[in-house]
PDB file of N, CA and C in Angstrom:
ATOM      1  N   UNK A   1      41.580 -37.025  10.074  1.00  0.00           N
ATOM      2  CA  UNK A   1      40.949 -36.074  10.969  1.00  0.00           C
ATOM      3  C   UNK A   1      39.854 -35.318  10.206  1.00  0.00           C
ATOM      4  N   UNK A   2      38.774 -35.142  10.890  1.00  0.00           N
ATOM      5  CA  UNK A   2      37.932 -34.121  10.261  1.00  0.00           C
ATOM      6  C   UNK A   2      37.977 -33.042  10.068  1.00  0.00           C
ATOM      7  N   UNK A   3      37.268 -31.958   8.935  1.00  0.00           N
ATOM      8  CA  UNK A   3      37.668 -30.918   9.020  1.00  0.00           C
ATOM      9  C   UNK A   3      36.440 -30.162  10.050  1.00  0.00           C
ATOM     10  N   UNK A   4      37.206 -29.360  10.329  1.00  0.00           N
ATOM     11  CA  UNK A   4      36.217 -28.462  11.800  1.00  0.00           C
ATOM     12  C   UNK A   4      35.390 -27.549  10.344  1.00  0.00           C
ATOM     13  N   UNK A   5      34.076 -27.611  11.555  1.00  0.00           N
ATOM     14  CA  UNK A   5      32.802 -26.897  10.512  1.00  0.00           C
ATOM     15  C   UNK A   5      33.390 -25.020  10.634  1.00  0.00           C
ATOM     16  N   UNK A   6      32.483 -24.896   9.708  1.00  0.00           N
ATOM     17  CA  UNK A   6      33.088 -23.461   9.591  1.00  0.00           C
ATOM     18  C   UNK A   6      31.915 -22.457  10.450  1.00  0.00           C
ATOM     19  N   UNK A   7      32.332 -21.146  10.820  1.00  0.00           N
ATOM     20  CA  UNK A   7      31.892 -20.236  11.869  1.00  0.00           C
ATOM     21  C   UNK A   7      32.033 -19.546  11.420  1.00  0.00           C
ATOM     22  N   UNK A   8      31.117 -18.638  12.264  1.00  0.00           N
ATOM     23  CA  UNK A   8      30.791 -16.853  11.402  1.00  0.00           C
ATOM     24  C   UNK A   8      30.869 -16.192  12.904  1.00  0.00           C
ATOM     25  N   UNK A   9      31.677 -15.115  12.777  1.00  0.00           N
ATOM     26  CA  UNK A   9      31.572 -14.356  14.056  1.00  0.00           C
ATOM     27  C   UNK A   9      30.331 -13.268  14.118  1.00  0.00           C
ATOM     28  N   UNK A  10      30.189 -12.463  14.843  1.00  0.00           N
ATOM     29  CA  UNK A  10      29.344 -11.151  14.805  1.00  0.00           C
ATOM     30  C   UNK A  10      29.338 -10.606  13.897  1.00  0.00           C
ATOM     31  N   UNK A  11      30.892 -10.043  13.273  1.00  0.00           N
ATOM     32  CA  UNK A  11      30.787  -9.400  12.063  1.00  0.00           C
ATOM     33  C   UNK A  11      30.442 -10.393  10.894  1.00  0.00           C
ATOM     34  N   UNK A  12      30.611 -11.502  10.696  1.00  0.00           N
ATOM     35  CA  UNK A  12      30.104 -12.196   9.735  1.00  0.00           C
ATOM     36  C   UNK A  12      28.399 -11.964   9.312  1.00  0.00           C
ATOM     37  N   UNK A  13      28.137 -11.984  11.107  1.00  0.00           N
ATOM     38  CA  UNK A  13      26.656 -12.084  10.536  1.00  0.00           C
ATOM     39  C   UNK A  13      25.610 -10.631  10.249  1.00  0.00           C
ATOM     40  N   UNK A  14      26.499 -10.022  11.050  1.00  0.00           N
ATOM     41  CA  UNK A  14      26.302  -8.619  10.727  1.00  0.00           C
ATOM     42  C   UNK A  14      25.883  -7.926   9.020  1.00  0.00           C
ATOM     43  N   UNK A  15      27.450  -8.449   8.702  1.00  0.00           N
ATOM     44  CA  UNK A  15      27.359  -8.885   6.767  1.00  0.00           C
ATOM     45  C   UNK A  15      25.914  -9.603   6.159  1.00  0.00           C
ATOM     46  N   UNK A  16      26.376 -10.788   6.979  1.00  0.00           N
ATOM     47  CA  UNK A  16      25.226 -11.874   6.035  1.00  0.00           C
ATOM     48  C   UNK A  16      23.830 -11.330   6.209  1.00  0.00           C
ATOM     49  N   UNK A  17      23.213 -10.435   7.591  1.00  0.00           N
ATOM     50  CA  UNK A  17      21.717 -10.143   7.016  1.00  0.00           C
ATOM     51  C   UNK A  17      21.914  -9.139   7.206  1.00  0.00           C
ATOM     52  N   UNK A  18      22.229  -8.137   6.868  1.00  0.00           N
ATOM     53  CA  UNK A  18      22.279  -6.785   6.900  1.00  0.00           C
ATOM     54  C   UNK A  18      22.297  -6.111   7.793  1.00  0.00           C
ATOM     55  N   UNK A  19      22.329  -6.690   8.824  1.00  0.00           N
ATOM     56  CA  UNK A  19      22.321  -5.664  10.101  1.00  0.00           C
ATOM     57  C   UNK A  19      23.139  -4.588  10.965  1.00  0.00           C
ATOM     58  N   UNK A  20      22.798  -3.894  11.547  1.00  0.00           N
ATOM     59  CA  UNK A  20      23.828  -2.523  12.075  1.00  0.00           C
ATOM     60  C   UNK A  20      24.384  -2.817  13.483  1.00  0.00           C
ATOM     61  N   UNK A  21      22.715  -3.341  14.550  1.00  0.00           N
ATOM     62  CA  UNK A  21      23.353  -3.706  15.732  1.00  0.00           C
ATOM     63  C   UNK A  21      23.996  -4.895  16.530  1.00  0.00           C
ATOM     64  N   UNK A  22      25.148  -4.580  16.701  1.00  0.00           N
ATOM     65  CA  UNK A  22      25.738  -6.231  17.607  1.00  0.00           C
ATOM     66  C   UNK A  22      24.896  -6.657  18.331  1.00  0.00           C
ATOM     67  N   UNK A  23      24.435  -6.163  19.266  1.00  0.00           N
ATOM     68  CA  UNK A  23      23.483  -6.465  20.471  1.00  0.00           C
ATOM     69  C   UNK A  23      22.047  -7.423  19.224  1.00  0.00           C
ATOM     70  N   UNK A  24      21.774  -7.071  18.749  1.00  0.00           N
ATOM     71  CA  UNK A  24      21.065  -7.891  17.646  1.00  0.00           C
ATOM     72  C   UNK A  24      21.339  -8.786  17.436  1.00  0.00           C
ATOM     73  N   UNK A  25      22.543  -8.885  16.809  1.00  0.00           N
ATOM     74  CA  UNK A  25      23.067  -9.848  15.541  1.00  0.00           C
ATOM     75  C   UNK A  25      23.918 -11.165  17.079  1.00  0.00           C
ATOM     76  N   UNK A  26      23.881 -10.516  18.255  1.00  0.00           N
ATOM     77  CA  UNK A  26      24.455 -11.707  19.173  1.00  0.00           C
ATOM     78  C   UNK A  26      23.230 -12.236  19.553  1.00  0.00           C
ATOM     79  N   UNK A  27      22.200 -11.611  20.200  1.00  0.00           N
ATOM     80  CA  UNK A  27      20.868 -12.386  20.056  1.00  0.00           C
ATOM     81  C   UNK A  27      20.626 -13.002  19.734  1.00  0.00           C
ATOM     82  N   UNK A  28      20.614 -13.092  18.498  1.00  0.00           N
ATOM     83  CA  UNK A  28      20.231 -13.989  16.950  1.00  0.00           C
ATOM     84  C   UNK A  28      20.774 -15.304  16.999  1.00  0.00           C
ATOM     85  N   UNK A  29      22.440 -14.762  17.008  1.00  0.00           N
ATOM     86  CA  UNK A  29      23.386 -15.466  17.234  1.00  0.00           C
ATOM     87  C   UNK A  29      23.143 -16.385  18.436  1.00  0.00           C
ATOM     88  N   UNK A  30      22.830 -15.967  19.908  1.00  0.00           N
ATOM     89  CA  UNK A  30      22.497 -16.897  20.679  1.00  0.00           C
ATOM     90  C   UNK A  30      21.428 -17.861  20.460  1.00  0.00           C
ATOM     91  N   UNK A  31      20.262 -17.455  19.415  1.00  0.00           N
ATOM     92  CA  UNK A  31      18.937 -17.990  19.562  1.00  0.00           C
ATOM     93  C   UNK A  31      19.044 -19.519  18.356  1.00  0.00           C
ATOM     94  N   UNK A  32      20.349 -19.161  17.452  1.00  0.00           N
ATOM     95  CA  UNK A  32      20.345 -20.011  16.816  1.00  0.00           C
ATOM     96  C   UNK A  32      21.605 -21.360  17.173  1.00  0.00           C
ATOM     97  N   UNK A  33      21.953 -20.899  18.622  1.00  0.00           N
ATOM     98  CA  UNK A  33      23.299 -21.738  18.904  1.00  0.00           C
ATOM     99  C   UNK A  33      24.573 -21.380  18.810  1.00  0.00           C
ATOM    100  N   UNK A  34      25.130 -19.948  19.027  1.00  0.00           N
ATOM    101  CA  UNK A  34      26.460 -19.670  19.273  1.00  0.00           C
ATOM    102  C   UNK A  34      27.060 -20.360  20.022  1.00  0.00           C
ATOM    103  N   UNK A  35      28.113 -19.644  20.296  1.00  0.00           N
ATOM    104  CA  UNK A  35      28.968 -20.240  21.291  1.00  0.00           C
ATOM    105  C   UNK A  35      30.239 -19.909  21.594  1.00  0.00           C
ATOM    106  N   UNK A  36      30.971 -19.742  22.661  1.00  0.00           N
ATOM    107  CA  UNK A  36      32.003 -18.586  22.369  1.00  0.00           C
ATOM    108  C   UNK A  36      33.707 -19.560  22.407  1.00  0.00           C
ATOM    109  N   UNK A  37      34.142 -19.085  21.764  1.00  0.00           N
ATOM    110  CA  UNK A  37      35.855 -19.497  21.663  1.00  0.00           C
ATOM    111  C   UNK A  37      37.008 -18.646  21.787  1.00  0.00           C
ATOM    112  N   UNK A  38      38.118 -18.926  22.654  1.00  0.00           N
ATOM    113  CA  UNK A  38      38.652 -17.539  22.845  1.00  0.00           C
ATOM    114  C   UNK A  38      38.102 -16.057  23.355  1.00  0.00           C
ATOM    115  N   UNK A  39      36.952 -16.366  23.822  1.00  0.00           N
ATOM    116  CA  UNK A  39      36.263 -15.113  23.864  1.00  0.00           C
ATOM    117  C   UNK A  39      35.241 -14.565  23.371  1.00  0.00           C
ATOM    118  N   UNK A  40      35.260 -14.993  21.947  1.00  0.00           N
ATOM    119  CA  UNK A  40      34.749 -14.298  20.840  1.00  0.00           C
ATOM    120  C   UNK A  40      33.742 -15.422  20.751  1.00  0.00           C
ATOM    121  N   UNK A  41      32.126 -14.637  20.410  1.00  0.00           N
ATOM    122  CA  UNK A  41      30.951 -15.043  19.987  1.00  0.00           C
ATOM    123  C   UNK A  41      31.116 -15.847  18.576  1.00  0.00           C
ATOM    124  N   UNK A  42      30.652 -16.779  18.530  1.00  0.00           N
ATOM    125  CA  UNK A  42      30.451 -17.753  17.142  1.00  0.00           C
ATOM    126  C   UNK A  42      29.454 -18.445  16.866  1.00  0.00           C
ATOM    127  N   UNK A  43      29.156 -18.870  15.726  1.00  0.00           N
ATOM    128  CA  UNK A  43      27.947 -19.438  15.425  1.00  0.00           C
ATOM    129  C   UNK A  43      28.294 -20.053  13.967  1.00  0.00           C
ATOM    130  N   UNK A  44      28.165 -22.043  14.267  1.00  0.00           N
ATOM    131  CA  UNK A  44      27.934 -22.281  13.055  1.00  0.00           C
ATOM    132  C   UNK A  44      27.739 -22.323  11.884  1.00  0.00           C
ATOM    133  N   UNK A  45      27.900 -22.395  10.521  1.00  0.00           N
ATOM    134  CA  UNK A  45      27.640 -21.967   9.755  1.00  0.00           C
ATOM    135  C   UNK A  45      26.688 -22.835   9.575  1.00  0.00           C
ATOM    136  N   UNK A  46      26.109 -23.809   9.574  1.00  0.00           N
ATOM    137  CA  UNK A  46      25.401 -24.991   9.310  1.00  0.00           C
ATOM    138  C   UNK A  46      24.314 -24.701  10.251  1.00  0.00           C
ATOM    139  N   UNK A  47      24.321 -24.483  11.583  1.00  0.00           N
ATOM    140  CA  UNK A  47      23.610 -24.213  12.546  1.00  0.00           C
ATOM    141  C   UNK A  47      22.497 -23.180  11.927  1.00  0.00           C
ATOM    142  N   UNK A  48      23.086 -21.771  10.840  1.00  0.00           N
ATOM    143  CA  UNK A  48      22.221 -20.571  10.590  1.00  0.00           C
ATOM    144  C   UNK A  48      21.725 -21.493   9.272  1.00  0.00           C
ATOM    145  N   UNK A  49      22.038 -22.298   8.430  1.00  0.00           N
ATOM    146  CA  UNK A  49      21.759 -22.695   6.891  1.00  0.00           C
ATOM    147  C   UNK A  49      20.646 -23.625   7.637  1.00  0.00           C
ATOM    148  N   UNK A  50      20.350 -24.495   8.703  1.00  0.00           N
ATOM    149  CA  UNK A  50      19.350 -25.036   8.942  1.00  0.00           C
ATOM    150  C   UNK A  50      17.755 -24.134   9.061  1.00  0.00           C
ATOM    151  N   UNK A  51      18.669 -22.983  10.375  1.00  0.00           N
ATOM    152  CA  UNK A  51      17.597 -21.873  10.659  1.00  0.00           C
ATOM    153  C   UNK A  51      17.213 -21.609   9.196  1.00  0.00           C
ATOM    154  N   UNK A  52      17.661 -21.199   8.963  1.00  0.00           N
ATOM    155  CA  UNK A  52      16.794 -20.439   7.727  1.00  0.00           C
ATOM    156  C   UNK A  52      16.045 -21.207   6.923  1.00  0.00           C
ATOM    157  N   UNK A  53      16.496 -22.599   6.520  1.00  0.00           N
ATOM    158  CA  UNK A  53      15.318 -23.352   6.163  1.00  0.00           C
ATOM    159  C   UNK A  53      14.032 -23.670   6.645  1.00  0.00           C
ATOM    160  N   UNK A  54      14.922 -23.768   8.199  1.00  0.00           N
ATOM    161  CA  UNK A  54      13.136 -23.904   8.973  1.00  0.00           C
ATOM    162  C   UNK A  54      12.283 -22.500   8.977  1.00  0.00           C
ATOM    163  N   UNK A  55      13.014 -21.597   8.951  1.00  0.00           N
ATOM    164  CA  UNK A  55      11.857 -20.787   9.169  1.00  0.00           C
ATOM    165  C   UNK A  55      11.380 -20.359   7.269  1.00  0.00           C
ATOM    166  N   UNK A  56      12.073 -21.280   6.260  1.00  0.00           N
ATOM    167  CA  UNK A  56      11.287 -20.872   4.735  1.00  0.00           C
ATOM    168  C   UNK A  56      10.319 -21.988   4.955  1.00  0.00           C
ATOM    169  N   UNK A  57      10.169 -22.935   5.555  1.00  0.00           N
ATOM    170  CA  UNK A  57       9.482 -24.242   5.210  1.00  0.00           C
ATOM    171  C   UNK A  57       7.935 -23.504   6.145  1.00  0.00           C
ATOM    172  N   UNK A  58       8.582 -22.831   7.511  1.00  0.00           N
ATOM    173  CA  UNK A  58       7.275 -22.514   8.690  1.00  0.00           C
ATOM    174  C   UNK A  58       6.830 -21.180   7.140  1.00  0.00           C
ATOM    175  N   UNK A  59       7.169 -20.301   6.519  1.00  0.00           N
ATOM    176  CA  UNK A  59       6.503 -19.606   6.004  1.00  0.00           C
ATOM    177  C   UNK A  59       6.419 -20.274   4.735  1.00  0.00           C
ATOM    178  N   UNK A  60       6.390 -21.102   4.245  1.00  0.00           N
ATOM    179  CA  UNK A  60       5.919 -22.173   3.176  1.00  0.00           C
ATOM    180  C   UNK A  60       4.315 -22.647   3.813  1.00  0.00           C
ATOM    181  N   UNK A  61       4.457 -22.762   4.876  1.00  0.00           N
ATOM    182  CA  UNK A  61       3.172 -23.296   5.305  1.00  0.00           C
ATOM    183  C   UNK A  61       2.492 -22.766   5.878  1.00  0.00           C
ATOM    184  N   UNK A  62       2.842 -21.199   6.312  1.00  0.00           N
ATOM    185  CA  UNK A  62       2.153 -20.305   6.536  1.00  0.00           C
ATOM    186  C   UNK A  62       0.979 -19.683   5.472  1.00  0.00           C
ATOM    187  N   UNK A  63       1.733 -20.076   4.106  1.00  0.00           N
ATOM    188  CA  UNK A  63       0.864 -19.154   2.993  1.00  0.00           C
ATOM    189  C   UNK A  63       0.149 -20.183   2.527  1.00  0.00           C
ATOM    190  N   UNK A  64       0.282 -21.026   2.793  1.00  0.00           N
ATOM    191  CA  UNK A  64      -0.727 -22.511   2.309  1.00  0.00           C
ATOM    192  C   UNK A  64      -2.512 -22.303   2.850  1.00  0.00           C
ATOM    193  N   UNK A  65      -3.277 -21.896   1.868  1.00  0.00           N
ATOM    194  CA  UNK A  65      -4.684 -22.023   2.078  1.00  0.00           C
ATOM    195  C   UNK A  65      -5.006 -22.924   3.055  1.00  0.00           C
ATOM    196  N   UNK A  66      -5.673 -22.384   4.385  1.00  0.00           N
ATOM    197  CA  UNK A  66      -6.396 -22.708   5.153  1.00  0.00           C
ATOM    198  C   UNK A  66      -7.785 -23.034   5.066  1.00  0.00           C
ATOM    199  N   UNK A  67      -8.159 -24.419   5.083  1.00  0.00           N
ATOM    200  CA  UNK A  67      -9.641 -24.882   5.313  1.00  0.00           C
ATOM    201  C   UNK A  67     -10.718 -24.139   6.118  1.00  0.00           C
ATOM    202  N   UNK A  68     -11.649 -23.611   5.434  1.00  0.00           N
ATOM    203  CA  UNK A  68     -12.392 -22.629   6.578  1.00  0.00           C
ATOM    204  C   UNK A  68     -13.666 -24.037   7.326  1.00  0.00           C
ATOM    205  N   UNK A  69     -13.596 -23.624   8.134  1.00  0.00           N
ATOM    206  CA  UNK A  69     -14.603 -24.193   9.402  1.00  0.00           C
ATOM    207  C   UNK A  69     -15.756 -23.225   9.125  1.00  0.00           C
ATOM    208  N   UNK A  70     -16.674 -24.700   8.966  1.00  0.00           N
ATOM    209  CA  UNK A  70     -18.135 -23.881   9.160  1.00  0.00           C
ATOM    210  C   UNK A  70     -18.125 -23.322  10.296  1.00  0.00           C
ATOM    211  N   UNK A  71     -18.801 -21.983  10.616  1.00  0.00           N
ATOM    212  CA  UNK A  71     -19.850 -21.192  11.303  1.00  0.00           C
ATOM    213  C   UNK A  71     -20.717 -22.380  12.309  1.00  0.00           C
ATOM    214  N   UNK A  72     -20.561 -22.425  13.773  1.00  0.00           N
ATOM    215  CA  UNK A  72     -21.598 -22.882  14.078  1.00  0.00           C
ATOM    216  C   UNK A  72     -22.746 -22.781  13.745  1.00  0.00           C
ATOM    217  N   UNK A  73     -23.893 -23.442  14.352  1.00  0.00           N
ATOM    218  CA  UNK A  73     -25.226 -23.110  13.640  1.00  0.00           C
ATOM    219  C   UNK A  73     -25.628 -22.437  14.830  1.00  0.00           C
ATOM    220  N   UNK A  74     -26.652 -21.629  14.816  1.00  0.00           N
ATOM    221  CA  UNK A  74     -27.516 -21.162  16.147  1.00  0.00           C
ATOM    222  C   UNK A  74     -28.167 -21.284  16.728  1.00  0.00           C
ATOM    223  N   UNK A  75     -27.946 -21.837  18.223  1.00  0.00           N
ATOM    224  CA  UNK A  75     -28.318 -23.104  18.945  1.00  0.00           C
ATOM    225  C   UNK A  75     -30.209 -21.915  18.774  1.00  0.00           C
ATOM    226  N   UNK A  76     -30.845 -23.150  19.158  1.00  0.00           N
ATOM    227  CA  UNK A  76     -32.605 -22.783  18.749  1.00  0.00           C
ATOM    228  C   UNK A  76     -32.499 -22.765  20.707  1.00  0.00           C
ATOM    229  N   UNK A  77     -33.891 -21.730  21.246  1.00  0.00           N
ATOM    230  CA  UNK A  77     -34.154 -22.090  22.354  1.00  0.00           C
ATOM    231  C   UNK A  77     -34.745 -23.228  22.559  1.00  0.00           C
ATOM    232  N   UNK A  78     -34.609 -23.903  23.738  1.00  0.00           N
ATOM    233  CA  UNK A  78     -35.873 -24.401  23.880  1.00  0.00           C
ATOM    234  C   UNK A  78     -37.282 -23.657  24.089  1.00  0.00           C
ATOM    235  N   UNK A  79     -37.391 -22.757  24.556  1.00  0.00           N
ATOM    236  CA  UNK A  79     -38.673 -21.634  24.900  1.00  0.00           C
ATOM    237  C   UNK A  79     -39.299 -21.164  23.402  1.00  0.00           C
ATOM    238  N   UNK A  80     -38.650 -21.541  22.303  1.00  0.00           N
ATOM    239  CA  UNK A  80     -39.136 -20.776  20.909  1.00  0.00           C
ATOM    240  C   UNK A  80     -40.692 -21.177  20.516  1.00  0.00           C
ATOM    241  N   UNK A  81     -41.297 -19.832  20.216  1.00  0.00           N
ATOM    242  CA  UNK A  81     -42.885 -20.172  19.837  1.00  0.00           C
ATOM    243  C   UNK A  81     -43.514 -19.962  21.262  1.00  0.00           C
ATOM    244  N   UNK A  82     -43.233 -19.779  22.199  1.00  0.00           N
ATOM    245  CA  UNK A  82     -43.672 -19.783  23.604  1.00  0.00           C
ATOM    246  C   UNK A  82     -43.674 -18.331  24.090  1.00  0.00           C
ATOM    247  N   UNK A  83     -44.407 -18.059  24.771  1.00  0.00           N
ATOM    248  CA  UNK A  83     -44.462 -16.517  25.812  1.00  0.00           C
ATOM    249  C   UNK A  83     -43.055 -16.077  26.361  1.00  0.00           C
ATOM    250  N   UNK A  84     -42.353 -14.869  26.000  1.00  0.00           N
ATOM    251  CA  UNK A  84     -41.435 -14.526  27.003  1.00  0.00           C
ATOM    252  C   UNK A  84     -41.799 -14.485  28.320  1.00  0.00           C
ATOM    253  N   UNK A  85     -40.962 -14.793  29.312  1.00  0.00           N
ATOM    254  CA  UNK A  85     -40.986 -15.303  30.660  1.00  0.00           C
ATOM    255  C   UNK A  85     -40.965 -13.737  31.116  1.00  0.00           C
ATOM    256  N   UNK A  86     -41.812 -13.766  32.217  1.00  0.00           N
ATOM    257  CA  UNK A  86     -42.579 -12.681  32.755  1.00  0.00           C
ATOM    258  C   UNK A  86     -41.283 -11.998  34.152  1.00  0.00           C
ATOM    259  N   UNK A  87     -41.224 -10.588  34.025  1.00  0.00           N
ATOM    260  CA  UNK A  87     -40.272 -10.108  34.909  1.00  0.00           C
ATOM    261  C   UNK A  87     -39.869 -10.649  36.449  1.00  0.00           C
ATOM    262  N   UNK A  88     -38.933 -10.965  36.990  1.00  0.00           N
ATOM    263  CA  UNK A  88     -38.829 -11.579  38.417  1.00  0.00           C
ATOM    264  C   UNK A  88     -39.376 -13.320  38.073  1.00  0.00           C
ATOM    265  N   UNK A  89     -38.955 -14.064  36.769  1.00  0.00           N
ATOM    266  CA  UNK A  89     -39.987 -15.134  37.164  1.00  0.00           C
ATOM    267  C   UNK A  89     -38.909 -16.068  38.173  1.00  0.00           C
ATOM    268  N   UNK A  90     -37.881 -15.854  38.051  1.00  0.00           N
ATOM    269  CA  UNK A  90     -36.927 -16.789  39.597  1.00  0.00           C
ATOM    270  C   UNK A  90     -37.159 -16.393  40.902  1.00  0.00           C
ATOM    271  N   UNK A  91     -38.165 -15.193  41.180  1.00  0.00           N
ATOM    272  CA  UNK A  91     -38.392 -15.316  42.274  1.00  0.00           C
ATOM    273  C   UNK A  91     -40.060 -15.818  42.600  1.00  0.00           C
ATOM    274  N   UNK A  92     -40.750 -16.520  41.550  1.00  0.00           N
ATOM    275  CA  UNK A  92     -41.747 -16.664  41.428  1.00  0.00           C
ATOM    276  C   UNK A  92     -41.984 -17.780  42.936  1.00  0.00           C
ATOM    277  N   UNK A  93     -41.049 -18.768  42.897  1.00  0.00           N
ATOM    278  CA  UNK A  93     -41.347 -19.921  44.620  1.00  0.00           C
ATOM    279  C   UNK A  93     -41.023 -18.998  45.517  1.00  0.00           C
ATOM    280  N   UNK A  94     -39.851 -17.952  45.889  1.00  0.00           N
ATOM    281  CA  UNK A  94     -39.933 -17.715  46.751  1.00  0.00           C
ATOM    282  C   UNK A  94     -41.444 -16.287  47.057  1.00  0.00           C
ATOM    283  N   UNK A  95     -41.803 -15.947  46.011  1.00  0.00           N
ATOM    284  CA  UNK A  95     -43.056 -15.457  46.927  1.00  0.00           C
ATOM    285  C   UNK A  95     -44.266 -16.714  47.385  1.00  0.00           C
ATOM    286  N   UNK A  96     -44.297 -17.319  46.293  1.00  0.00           N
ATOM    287  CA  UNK A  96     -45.670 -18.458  46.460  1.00  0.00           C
ATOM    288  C   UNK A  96     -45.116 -19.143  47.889  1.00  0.00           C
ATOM    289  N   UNK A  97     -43.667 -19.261  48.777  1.00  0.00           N
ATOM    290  CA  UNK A  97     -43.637 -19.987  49.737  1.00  0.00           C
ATOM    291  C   UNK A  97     -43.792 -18.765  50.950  1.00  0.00           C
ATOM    292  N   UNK A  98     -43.823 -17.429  51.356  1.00  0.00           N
ATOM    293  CA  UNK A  98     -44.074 -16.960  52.009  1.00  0.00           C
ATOM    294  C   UNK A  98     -45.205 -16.635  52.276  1.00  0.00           C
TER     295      UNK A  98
END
């Protein structure tokens, strides 16, 4: 027979990261896969030893130098070297058609 994995209740985890509030530490507890027995809230022990790797590996690669992206360049007008366009010039057809 196998041996059953081992579990940490509320107060376990309460212990393990320092924390004060249950309402917290069951959160947590839900977000990483509890599950309740007898009543009582539980959570893997294997289930939290994964979490925590994933989230050292996501901040492993968080601090990893990012490639900077050039700066677009700045698109040129077409109109450059040319006269600024004279006030109202979109209504320039509709006077020439009345």
């Amino acid at each position: 027979m196998m041996p059953l994995p081992d579990v940490l209740t509320v107060a376990d985890v309460l212990k393990r990261y320092g924390l004060r509030d249950k309402a917290a530490a069951r959160r947590f507890m839900r977000e990483v896969g509890a599950f309740t027995v007898g009543g009582r809230l539980v959570v893997r022990q294997d289930d939290l030893d994964r979490w925590e790797r994933e989230q050292a590996e996501i901040a492993r690669r968080a601090q990893q130098p990012v490639k900077p992206v050039p700066a677009p360049q700045a698109r040129r007008s077409s109109r450059s070297g040319q006269e600024p366009l004279a006030p109202g010039w979109w209504r320039a057809d509709e006077t020439d058609a009345a």
